[in-house]
N, C-alpha and C. Protein backbone atom coordinates (compact mmCIF):
# COMPACT_ATOMS: atom_id res chain seq x y z
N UNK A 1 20.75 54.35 72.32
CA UNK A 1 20.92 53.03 72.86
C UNK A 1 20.75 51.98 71.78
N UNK A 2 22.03 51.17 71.59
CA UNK A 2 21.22 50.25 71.06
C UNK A 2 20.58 48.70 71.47
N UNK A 3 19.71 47.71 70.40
CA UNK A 3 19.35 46.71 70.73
C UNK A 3 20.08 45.74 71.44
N UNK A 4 19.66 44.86 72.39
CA UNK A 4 20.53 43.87 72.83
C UNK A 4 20.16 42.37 72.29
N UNK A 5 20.55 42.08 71.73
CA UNK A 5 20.35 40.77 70.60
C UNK A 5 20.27 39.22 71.80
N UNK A 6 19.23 38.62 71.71
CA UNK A 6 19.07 36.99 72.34
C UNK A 6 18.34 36.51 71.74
N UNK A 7 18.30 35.10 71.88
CA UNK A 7 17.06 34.01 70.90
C UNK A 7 17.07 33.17 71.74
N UNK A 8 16.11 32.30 71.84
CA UNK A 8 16.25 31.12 72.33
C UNK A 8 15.88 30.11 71.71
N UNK A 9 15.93 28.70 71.22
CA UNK A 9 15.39 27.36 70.71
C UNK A 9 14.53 26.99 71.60
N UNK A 10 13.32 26.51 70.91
CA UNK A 10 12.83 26.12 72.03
C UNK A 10 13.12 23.71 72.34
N UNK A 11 12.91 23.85 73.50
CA UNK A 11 13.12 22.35 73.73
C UNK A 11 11.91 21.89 73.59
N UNK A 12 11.15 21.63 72.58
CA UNK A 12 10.09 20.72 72.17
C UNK A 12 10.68 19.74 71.66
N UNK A 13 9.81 18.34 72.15
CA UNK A 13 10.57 16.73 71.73
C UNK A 13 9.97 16.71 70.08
N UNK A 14 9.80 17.53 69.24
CA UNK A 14 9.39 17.28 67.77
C UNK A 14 10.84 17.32 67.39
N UNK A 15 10.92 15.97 66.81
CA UNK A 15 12.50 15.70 66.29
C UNK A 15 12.62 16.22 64.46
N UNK A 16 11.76 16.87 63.81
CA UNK A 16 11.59 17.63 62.38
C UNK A 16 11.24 18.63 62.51
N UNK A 17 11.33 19.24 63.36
CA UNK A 17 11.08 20.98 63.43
C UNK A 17 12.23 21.65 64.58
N UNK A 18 12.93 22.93 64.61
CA UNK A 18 13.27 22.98 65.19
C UNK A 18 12.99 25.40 65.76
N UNK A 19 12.52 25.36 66.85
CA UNK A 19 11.93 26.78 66.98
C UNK A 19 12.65 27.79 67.14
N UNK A 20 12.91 28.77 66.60
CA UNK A 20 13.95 30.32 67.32
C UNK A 20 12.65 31.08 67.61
N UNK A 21 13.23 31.70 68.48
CA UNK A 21 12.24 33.12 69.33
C UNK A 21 13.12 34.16 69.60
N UNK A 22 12.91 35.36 68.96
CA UNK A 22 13.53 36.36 69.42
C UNK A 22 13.07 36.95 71.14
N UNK A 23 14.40 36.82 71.78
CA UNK A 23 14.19 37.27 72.98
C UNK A 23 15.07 38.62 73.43
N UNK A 24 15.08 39.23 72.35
CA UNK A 24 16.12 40.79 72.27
C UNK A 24 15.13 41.31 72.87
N UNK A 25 15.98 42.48 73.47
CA UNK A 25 15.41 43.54 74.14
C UNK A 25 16.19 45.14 73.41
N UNK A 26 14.29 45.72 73.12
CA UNK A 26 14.71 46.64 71.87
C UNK A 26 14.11 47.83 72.54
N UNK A 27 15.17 49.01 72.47
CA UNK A 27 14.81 50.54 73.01
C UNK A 27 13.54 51.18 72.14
N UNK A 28 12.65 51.11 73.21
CA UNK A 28 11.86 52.24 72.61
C UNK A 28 11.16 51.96 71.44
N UNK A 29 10.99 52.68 70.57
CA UNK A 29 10.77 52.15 68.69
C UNK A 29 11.76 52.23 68.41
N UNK A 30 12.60 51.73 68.28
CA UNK A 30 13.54 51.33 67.69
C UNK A 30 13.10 50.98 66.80
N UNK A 31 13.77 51.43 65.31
CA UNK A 31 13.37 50.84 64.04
C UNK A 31 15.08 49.98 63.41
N UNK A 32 14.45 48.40 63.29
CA UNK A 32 15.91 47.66 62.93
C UNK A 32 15.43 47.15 61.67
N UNK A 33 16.39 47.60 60.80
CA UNK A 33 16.75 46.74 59.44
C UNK A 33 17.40 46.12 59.03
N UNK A 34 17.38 45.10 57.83
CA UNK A 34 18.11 43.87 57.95
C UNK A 34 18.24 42.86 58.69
N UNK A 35 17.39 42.48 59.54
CA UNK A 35 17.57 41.15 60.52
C UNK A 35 17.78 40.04 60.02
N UNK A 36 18.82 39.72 60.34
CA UNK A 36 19.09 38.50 59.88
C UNK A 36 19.26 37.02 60.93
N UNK A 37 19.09 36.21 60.35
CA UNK A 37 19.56 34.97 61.15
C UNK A 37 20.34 34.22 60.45
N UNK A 38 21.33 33.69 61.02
CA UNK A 38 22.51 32.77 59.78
C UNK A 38 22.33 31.43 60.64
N UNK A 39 21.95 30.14 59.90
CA UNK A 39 22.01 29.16 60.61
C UNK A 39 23.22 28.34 59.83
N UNK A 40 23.86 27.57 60.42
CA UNK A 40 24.73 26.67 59.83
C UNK A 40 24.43 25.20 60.61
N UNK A 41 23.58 24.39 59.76
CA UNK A 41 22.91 23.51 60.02
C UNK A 41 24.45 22.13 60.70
N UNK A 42 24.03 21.37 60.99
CA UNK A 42 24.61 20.19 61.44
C UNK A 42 25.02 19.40 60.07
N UNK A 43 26.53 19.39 60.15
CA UNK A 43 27.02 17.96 58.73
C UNK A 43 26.75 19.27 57.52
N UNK A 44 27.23 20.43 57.60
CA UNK A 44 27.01 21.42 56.54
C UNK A 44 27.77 22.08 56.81
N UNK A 45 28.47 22.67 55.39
CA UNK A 45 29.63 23.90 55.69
C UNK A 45 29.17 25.43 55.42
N UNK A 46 27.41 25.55 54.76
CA UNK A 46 27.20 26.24 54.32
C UNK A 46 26.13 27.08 55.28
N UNK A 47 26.59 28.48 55.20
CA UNK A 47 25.60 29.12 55.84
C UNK A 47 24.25 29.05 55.38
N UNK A 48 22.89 29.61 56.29
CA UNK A 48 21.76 29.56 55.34
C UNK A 48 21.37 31.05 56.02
N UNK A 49 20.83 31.34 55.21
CA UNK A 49 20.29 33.43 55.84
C UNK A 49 18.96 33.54 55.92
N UNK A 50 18.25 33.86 56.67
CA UNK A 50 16.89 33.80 56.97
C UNK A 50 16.55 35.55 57.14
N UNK A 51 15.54 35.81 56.63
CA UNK A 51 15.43 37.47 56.99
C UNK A 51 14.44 37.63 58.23
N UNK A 52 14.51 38.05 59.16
CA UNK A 52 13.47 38.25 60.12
C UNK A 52 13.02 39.32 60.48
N UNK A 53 11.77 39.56 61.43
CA UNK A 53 11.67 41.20 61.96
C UNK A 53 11.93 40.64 63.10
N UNK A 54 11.36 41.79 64.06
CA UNK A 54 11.41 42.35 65.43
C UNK A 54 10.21 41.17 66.00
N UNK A 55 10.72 40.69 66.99
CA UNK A 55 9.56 39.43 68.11
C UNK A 55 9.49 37.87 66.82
N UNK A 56 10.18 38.13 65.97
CA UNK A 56 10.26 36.44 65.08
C UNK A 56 10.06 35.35 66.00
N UNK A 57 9.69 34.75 65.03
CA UNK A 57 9.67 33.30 65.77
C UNK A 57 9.90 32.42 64.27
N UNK A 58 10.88 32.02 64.15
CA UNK A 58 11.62 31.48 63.15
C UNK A 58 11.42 29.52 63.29
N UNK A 59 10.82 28.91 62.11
CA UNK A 59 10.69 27.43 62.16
C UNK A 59 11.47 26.82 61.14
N UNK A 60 12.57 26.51 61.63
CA UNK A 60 13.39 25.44 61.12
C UNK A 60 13.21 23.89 60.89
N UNK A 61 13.21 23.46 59.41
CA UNK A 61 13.17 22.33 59.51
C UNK A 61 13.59 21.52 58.29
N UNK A 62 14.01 20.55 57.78
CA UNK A 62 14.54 19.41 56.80
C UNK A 62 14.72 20.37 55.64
N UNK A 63 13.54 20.95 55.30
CA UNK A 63 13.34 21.26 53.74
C UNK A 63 13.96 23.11 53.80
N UNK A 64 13.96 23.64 54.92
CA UNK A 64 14.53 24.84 54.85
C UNK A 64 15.80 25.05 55.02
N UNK A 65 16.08 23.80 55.84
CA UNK A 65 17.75 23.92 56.34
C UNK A 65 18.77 22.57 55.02
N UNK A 66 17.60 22.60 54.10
CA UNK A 66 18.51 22.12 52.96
C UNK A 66 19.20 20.80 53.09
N UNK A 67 18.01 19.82 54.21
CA UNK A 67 18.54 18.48 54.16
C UNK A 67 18.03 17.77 53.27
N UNK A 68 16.40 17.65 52.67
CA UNK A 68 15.46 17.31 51.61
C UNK A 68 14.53 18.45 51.82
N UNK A 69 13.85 18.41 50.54
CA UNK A 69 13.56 19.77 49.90
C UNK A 69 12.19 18.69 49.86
N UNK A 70 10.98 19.34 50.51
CA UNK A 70 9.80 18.82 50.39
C UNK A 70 8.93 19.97 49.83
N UNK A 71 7.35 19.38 49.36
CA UNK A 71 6.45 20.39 49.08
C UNK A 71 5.71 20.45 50.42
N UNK A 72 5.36 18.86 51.17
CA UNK A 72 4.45 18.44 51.72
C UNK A 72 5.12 18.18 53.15
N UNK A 73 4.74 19.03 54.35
CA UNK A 73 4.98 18.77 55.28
C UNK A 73 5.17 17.38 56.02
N UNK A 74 4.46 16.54 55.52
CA UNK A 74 4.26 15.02 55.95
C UNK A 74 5.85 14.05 55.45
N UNK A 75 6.48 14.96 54.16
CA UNK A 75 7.48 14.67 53.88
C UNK A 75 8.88 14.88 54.94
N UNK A 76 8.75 15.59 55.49
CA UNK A 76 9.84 16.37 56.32
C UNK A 76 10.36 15.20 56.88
N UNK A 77 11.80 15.45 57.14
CA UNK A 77 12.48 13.80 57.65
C UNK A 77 13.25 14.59 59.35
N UNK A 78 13.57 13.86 59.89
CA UNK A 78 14.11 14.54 61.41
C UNK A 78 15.41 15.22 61.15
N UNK A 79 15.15 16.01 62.08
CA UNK A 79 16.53 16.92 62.07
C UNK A 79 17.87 16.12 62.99
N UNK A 80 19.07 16.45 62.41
CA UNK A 80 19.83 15.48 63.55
C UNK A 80 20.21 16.15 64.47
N UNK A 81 20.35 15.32 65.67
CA UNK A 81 21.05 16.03 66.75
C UNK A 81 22.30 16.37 66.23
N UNK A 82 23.15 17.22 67.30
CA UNK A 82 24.37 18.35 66.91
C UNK A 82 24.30 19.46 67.40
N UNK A 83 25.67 20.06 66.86
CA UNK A 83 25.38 21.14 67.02
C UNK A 83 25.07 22.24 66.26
N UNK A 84 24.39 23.28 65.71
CA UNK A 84 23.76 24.19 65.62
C UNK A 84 24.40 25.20 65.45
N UNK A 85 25.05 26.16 64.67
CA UNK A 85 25.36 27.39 64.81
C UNK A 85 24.52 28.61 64.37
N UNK A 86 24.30 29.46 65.24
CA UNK A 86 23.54 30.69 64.85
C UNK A 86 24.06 31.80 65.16
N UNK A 87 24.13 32.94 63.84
CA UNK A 87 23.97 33.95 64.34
C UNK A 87 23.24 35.06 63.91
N UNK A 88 22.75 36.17 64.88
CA UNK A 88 22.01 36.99 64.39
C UNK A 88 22.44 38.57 64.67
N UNK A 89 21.72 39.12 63.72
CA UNK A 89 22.54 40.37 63.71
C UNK A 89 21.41 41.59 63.01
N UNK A 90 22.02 42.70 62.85
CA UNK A 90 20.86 43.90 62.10
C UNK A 90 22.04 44.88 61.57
N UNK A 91 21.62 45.37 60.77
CA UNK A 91 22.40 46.71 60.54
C UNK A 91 23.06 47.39 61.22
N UNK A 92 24.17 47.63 61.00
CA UNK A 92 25.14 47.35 60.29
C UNK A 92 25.58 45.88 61.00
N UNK A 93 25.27 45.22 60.24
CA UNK A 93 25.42 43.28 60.69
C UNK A 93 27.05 42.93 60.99
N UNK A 94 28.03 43.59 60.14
CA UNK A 94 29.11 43.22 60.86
C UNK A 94 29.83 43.36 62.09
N UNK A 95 29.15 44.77 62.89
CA UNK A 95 29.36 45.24 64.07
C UNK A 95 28.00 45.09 65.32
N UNK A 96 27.20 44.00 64.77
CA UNK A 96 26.12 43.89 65.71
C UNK A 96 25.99 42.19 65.79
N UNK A 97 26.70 41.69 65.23
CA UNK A 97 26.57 39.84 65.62
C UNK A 97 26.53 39.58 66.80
N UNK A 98 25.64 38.62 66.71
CA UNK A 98 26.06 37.95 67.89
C UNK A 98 26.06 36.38 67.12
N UNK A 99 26.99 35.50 67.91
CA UNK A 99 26.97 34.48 67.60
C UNK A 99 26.53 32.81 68.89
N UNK A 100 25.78 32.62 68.36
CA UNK A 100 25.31 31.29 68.86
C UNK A 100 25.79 29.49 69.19
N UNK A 101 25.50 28.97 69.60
CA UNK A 101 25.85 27.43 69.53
C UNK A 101 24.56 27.17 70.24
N UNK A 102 23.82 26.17 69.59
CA UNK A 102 22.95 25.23 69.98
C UNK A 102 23.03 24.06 69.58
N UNK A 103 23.24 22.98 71.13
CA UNK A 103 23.84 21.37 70.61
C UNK A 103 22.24 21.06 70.81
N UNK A 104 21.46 20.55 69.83
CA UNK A 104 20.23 19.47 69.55
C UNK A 104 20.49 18.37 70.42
N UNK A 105 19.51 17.85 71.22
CA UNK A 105 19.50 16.55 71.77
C UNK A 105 18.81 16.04 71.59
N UNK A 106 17.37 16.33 70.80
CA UNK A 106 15.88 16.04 70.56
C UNK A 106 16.09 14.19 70.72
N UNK A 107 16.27 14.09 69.74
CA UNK A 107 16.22 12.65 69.17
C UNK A 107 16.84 11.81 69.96
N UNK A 108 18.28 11.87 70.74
CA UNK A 108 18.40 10.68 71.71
C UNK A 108 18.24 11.39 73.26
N UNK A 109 17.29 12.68 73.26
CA UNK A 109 16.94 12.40 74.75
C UNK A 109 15.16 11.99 74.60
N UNK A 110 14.73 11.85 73.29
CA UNK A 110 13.29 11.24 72.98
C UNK A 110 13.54 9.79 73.49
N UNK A 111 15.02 9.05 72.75
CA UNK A 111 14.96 7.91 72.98
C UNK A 111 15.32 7.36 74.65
N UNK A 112 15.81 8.56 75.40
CA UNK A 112 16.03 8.53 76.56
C UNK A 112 14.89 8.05 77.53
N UNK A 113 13.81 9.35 77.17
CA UNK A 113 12.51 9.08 77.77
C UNK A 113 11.72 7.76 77.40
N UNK A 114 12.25 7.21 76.04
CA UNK A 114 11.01 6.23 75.94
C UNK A 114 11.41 4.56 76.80
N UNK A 115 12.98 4.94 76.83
CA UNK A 115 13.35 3.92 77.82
C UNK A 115 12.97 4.21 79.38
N UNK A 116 12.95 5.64 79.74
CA UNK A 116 12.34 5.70 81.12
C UNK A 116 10.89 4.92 80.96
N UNK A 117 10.48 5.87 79.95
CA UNK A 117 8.64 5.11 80.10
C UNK A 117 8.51 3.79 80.35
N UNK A 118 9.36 2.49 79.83
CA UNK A 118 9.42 1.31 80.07
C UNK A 118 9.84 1.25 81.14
N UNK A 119 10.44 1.38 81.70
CA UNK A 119 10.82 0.94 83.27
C UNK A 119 10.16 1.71 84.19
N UNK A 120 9.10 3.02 84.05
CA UNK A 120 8.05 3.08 84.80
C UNK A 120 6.90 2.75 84.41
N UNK A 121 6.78 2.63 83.54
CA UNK A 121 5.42 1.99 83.27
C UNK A 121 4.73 0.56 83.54
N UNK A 122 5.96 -0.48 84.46
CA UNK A 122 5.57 -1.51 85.00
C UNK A 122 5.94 -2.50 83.85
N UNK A 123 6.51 -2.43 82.31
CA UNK A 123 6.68 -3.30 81.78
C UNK A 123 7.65 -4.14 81.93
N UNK A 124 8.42 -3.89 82.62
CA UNK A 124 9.47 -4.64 83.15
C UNK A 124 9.41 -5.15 84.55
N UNK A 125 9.95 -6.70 84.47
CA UNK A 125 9.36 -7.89 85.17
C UNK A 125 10.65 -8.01 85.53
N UNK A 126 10.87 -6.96 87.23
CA UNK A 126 12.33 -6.66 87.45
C UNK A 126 12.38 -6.40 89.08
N UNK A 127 12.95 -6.66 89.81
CA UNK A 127 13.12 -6.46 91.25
C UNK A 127 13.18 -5.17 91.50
N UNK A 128 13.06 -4.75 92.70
CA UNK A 128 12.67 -3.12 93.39
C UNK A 128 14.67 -2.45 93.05
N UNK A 129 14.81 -3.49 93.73
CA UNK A 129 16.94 -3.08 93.25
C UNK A 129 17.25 -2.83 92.09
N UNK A 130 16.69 -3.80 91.12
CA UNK A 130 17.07 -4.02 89.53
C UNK A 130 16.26 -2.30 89.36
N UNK A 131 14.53 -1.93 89.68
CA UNK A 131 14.57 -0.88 89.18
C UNK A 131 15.61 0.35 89.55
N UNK A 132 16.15 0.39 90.42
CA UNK A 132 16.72 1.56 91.26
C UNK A 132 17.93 1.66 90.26
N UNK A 133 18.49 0.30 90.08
CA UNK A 133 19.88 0.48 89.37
C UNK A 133 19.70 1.10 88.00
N UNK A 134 18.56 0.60 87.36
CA UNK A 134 18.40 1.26 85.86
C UNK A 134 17.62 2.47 85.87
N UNK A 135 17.25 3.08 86.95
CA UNK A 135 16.81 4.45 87.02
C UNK A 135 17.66 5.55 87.14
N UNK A 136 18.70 5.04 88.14
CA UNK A 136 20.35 5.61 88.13
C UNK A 136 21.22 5.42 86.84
N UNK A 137 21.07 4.18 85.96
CA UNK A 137 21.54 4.71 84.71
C UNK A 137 21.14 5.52 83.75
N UNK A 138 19.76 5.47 84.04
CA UNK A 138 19.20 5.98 83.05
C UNK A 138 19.40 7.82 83.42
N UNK A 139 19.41 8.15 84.71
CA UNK A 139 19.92 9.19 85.08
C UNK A 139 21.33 9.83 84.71
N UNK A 140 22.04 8.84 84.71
CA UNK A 140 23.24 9.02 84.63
C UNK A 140 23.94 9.22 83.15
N UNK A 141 22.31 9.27 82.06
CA UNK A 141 22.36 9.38 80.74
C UNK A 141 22.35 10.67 80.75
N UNK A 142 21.07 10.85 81.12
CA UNK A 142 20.83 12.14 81.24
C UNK A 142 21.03 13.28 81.48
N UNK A 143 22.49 13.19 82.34
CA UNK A 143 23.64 13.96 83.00
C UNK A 143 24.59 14.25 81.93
N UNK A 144 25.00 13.25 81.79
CA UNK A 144 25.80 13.23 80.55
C UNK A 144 25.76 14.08 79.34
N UNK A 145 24.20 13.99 78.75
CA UNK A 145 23.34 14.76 78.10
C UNK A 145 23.50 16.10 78.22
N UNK A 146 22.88 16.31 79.77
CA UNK A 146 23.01 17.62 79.77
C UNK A 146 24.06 18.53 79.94
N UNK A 147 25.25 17.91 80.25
CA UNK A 147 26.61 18.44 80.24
C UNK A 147 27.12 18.77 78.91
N UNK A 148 26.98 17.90 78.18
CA UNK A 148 27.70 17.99 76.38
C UNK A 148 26.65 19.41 75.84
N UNK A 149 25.46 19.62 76.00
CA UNK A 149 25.32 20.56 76.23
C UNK A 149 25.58 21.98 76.84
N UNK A 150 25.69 21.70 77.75
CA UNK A 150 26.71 22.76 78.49
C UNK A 150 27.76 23.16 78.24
N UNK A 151 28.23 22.43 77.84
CA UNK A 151 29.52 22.36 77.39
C UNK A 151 29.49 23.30 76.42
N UNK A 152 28.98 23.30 75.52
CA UNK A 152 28.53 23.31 73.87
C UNK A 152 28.61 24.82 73.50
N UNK A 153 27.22 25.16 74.88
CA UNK A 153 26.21 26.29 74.30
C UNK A 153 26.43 27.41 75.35
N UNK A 154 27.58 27.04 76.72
CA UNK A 154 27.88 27.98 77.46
C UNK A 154 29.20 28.33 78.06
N UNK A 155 29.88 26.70 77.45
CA UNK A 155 31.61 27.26 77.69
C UNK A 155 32.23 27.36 76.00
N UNK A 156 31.58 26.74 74.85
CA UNK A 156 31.55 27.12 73.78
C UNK A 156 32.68 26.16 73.32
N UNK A 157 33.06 24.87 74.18
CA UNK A 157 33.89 23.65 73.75
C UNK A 157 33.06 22.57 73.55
N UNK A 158 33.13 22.65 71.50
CA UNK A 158 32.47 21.69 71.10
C UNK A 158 33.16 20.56 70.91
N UNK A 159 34.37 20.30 71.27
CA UNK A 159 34.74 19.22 71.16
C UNK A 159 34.66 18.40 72.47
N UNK A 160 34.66 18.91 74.04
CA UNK A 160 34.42 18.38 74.71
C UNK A 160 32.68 17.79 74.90
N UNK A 161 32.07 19.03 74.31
CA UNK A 161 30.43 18.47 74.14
C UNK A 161 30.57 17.32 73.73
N UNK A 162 31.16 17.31 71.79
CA UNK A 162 30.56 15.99 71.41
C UNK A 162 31.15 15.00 71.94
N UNK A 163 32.02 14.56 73.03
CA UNK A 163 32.86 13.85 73.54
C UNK A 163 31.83 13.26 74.24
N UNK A 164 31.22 14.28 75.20
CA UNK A 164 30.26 13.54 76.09
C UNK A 164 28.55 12.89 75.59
N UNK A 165 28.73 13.87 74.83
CA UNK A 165 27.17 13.37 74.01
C UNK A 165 27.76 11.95 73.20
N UNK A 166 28.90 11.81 72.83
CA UNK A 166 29.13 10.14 72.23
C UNK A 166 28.91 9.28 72.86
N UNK A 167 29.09 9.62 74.55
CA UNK A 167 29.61 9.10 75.80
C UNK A 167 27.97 8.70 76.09
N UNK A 168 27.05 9.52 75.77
CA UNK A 168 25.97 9.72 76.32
C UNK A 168 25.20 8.43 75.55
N UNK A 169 25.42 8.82 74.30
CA UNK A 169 24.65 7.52 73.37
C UNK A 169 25.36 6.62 73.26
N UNK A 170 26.40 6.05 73.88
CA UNK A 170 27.24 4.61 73.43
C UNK A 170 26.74 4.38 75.08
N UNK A 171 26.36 5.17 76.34
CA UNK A 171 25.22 4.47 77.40
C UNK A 171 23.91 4.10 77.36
N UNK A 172 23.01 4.76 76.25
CA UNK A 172 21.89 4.88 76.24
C UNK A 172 21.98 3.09 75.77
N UNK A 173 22.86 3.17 74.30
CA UNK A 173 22.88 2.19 73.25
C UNK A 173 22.92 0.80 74.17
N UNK A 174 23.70 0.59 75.11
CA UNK A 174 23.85 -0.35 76.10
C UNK A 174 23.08 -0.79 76.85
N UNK A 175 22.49 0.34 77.70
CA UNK A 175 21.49 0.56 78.46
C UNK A 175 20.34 -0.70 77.60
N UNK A 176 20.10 0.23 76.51
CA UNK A 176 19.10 -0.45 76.06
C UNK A 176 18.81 -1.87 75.29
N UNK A 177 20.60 -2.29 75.41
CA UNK A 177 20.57 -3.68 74.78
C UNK A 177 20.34 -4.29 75.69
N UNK A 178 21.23 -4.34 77.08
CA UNK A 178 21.02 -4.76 78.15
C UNK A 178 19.92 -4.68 79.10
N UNK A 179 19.22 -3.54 79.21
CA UNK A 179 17.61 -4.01 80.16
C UNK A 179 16.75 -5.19 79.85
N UNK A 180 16.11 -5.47 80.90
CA UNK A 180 15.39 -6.19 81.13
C UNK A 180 14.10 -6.07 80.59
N UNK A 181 13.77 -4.83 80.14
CA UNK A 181 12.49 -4.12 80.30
C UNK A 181 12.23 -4.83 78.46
């Protein structure tokens, strides 16, 4: 039998780190060599190869994925949203890939939430209607969001993703010129 290859990212709002977890399911002892992970970062044509074992948990971030090259963690700059390509594989790697898409939203669904936080948090000096209407937009970001995703990472049309994720931040961008809050 062999291995059945999955990972997952995890969705933590840290916008300079980004997590893989091996979530394969491996026969028995299975002994696998060569694990690899290939990331092809966002705004890059170049693969990057990571060696892993068995249960990894792989941390991606600025200085590994070859955006700035730090010594000092405090240096690390945010990762951009996008999309993400991964794939992972083992011996014999050309007949065991699997290949990935992960669209990043970190950074404008951070900025998503911090506009919710203002309009629940009472800072806005706004009628019971006025909140309802910008809770529904702000929802209606969020939809958006999570579709270009969908799109992305499970029908595997990245051009309709980034269509809607443009769609998503040219509402947020508005949203947030225009509130009240």
């Amino acid at each position: 039998m062999n291995t059945d290859l999955s990972l997952e990212v995890s969705s933590a709002t840290n916008t300079k780190i980004m997590r893989l977890y091996d979530t394969s399911h491996y026969h028995d002892d299975e002994v696998v060599h060569n694990y690899l992970i290939e990331v092809l970062p966002v705004n890059k044509t170049t693969w990057l190869t990571y060696n892993v074992a068995k249960y990894f948990t792989l941390v991606l971030n600025s200085s590994n994925l070859r955006y700035k090259k730090v010594t000092d963690s405090a240096d690390l700059i945010e990762l951009p949203d996008g999309i993400y390509e991964i794939k992972q594989s083992y011996k014999p790697n050309s007949k065991t890939v699997i290949h990935f898409y992960h669209f990043r939203i970190t950074s404008t669904s951070n900025s998503l939430q911090s506009e919710r936080n203002k309009l629940y948090n009472d800072k806005c000096n706004i009628s019971r209607d006025e909140f309802f209407v910008n809770r529904d937009k702000l929802r209606d970001i969020e939809e958006y969001l999570y579709a270009a995703k969908w799109m992305v990472e499970e029908c595997h049309d990245k051009v309709k993703g980034k269509e809607l994720f443009e769609y998503a931040k040219k509402l947020l961008e508005r949203y947030a010129n225009e509130c009240q809050c």
